[in-house]
N, C-alpha and C. Protein backbone atom coordinates (compact mmCIF):
# COMPACT_ATOMS: atom_id res chain seq x y z
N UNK A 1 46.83 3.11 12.38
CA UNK A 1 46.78 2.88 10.96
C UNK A 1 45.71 1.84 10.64
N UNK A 2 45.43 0.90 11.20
CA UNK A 2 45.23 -0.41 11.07
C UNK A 2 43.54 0.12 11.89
N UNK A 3 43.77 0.57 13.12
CA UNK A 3 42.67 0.98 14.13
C UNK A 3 41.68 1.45 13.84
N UNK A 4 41.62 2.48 12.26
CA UNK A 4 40.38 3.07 11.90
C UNK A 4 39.75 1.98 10.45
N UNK A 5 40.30 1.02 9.94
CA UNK A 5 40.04 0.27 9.16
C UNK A 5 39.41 -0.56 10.27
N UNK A 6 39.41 -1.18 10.83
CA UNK A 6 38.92 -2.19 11.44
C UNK A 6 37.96 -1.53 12.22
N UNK A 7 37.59 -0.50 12.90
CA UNK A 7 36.60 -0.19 13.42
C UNK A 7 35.10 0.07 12.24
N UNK A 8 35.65 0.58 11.21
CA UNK A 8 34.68 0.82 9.86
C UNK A 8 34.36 -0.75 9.62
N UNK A 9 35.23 -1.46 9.41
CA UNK A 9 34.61 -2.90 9.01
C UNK A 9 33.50 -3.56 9.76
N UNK A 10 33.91 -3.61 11.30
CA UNK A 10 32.84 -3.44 12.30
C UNK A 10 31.85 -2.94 12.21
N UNK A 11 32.04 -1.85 11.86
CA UNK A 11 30.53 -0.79 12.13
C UNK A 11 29.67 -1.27 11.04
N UNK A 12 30.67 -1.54 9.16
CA UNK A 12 29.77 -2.33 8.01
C UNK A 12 28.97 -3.61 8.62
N UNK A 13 30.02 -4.44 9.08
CA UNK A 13 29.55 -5.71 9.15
C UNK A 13 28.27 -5.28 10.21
N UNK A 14 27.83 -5.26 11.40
CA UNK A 14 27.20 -5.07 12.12
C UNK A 14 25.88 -4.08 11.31
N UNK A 15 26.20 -3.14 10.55
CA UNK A 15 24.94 -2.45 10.10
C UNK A 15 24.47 -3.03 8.94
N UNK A 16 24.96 -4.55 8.01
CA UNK A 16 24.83 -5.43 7.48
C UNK A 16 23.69 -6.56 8.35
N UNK A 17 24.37 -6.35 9.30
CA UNK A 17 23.59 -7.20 10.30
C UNK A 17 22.28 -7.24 10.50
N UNK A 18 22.09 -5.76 10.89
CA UNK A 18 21.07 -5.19 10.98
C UNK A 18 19.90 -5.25 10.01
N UNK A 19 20.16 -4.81 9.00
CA UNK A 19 19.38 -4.29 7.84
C UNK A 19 19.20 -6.24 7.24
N UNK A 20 20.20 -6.85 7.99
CA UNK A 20 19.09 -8.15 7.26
C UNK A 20 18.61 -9.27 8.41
N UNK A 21 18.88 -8.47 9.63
CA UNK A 21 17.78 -9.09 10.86
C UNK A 21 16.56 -8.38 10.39
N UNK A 22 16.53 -6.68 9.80
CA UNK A 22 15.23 -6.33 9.42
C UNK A 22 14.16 -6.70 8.50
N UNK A 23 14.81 -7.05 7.49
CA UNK A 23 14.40 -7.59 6.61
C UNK A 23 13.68 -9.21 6.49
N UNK A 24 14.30 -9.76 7.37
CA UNK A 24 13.82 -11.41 7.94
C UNK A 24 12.27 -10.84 8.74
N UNK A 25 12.52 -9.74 9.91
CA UNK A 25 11.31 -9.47 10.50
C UNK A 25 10.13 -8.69 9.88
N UNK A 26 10.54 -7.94 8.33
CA UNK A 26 9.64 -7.93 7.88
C UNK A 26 8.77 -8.64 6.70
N UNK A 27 9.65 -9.79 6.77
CA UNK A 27 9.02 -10.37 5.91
C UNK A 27 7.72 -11.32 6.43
N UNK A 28 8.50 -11.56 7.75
CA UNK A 28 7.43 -12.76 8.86
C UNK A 28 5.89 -11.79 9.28
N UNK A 29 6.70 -10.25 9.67
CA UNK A 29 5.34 -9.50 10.04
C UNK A 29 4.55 -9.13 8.91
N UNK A 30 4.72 -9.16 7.87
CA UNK A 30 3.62 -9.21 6.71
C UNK A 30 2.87 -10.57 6.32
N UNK A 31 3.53 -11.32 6.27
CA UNK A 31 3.12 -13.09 6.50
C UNK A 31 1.95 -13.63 7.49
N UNK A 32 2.34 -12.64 8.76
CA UNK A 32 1.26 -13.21 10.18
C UNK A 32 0.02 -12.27 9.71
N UNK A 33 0.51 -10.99 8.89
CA UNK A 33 -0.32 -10.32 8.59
C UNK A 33 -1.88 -10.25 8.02
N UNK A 34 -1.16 -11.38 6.67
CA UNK A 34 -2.31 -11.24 5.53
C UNK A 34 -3.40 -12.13 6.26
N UNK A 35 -5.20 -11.58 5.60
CA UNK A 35 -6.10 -11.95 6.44
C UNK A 35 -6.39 -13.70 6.05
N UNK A 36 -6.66 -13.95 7.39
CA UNK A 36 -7.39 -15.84 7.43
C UNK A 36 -8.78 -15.79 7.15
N UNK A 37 -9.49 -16.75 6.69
CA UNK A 37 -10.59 -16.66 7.06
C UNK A 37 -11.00 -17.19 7.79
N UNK A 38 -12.20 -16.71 8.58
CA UNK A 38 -12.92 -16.74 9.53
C UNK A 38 -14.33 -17.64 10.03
N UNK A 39 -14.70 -18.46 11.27
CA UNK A 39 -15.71 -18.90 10.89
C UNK A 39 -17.05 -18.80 10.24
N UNK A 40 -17.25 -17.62 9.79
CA UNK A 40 -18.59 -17.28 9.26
C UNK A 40 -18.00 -16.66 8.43
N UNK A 41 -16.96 -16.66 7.45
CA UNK A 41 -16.87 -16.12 6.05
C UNK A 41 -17.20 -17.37 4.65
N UNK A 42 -17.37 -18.18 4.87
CA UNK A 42 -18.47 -19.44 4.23
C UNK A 42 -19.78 -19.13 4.36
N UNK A 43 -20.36 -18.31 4.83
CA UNK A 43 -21.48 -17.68 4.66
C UNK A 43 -21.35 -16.65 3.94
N UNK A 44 -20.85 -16.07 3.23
CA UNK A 44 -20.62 -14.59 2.36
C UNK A 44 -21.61 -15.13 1.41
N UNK A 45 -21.65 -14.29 0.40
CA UNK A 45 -22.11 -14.20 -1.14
C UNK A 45 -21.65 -13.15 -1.66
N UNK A 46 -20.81 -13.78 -2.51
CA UNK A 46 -19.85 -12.66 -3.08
C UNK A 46 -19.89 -13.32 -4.88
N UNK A 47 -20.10 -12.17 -5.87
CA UNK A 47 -20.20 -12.22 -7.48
C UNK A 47 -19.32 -11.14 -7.74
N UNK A 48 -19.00 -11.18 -8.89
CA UNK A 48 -17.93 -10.45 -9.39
C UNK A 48 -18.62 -9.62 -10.60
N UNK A 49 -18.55 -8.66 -9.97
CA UNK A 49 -18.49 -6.85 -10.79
C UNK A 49 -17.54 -6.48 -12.15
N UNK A 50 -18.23 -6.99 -13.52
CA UNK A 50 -17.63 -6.26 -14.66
C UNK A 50 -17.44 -4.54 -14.31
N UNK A 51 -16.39 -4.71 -15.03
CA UNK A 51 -15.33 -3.19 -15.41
C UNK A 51 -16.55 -2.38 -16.20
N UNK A 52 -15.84 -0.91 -15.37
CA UNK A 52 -17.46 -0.21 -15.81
C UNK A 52 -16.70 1.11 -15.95
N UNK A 53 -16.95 2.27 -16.60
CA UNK A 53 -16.72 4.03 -16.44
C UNK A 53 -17.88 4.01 -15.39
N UNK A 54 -17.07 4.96 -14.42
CA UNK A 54 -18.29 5.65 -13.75
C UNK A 54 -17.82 7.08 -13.62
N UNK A 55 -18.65 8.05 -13.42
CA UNK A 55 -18.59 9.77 -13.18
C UNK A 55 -17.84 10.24 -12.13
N UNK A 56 -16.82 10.94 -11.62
CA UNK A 56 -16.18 11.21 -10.40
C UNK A 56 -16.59 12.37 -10.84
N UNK A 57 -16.90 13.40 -9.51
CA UNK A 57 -16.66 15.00 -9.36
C UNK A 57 -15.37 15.39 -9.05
N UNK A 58 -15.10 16.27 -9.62
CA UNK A 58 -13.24 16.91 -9.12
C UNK A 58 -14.19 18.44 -8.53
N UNK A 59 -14.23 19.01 -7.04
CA UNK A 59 -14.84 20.02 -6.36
C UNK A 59 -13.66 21.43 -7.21
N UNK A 60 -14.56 22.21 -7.05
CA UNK A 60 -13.37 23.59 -7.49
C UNK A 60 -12.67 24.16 -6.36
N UNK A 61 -11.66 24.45 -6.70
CA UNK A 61 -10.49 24.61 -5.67
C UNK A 61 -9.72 26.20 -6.12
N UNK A 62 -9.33 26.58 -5.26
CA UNK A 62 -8.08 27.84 -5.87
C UNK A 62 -6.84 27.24 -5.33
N UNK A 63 -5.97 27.77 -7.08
CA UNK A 63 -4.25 26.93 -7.07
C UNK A 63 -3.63 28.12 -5.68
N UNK A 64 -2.28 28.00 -6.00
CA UNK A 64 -1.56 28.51 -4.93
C UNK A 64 -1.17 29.94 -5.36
N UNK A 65 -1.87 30.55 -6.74
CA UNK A 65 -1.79 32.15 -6.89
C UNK A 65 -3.13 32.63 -6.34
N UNK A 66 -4.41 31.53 -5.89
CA UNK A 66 -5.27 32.49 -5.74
C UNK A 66 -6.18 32.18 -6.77
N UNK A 67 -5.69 31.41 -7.71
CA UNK A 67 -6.90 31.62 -9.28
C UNK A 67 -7.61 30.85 -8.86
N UNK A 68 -9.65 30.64 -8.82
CA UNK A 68 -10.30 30.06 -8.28
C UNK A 68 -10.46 29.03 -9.68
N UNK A 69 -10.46 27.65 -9.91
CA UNK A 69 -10.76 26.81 -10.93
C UNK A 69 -12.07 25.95 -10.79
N UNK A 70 -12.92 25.90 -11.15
CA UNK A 70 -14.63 25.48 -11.31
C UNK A 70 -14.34 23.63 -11.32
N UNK A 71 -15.09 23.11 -10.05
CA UNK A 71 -15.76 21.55 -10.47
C UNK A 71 -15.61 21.07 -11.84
N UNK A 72 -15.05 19.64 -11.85
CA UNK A 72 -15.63 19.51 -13.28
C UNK A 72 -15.78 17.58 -13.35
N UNK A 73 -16.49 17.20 -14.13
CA UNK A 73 -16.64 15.89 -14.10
C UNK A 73 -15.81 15.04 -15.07
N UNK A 74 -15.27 13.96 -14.75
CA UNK A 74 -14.46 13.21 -15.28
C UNK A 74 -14.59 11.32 -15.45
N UNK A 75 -14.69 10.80 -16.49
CA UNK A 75 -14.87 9.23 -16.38
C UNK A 75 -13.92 9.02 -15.73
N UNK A 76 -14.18 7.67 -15.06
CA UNK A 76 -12.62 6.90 -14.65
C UNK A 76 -13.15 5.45 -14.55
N UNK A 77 -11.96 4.92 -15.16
CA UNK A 77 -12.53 3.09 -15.44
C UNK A 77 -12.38 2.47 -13.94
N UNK A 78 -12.99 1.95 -13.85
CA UNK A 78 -13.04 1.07 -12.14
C UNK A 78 -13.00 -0.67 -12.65
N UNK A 79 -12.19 -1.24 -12.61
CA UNK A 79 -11.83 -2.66 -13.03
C UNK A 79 -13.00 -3.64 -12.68
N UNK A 80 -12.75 -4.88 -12.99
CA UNK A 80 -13.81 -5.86 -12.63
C UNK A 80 -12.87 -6.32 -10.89
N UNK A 81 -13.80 -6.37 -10.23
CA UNK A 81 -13.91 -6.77 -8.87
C UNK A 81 -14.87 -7.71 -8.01
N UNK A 82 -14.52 -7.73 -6.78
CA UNK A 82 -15.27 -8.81 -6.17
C UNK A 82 -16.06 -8.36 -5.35
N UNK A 83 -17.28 -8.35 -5.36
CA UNK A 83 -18.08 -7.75 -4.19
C UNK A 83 -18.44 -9.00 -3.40
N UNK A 84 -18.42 -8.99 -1.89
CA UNK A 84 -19.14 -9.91 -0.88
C UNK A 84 -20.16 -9.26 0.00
N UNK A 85 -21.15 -9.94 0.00
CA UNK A 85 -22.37 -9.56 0.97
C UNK A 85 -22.18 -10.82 2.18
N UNK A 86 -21.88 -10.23 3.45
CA UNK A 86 -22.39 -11.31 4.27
C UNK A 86 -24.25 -11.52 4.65
């Protein structure tokens, strides 16, 4: 009676366990992750790129009946960003 309650509590508690030993290790492996800089990144030259439209091609493709649909060109805004030149 008692035997299958307590084995479920077990199995919660322990897969509780789990999921926040995982969570501790992924927080550290994204942490060691993000990049350092380096001795020769004080040498860069890096200016920052106003927000601009630029032209993308979309290639023509056929959907999944077979209908062939033609290339066609489309703006798309590209934000202000950081360019670096070493």
């Amino acid at each position: 009676m008692f035997g299958g309650r307590l084995k479920k509590a077990v199995a919660l508690g322990s897969a509780a366990a789990a999921l926040a030993g995982g969570a501790v290790l992924g927080v550290v492996g994204t942490a060691s992750a993000a990049p350092h800089p380096g001795p020769g990144d004080h040498h860069q030259r890096c200016h920052e790129v106003r927000g601009q439209w630029v032209r993308t091609w979309h290639p023509a493709y056929r959907d999944h009946h077979g209908r062939r649909h033609p290339g066609y060109w489309t703006r798309t805004w590209v934000p202000a960003h950081r360019v670096c030149n070493r």
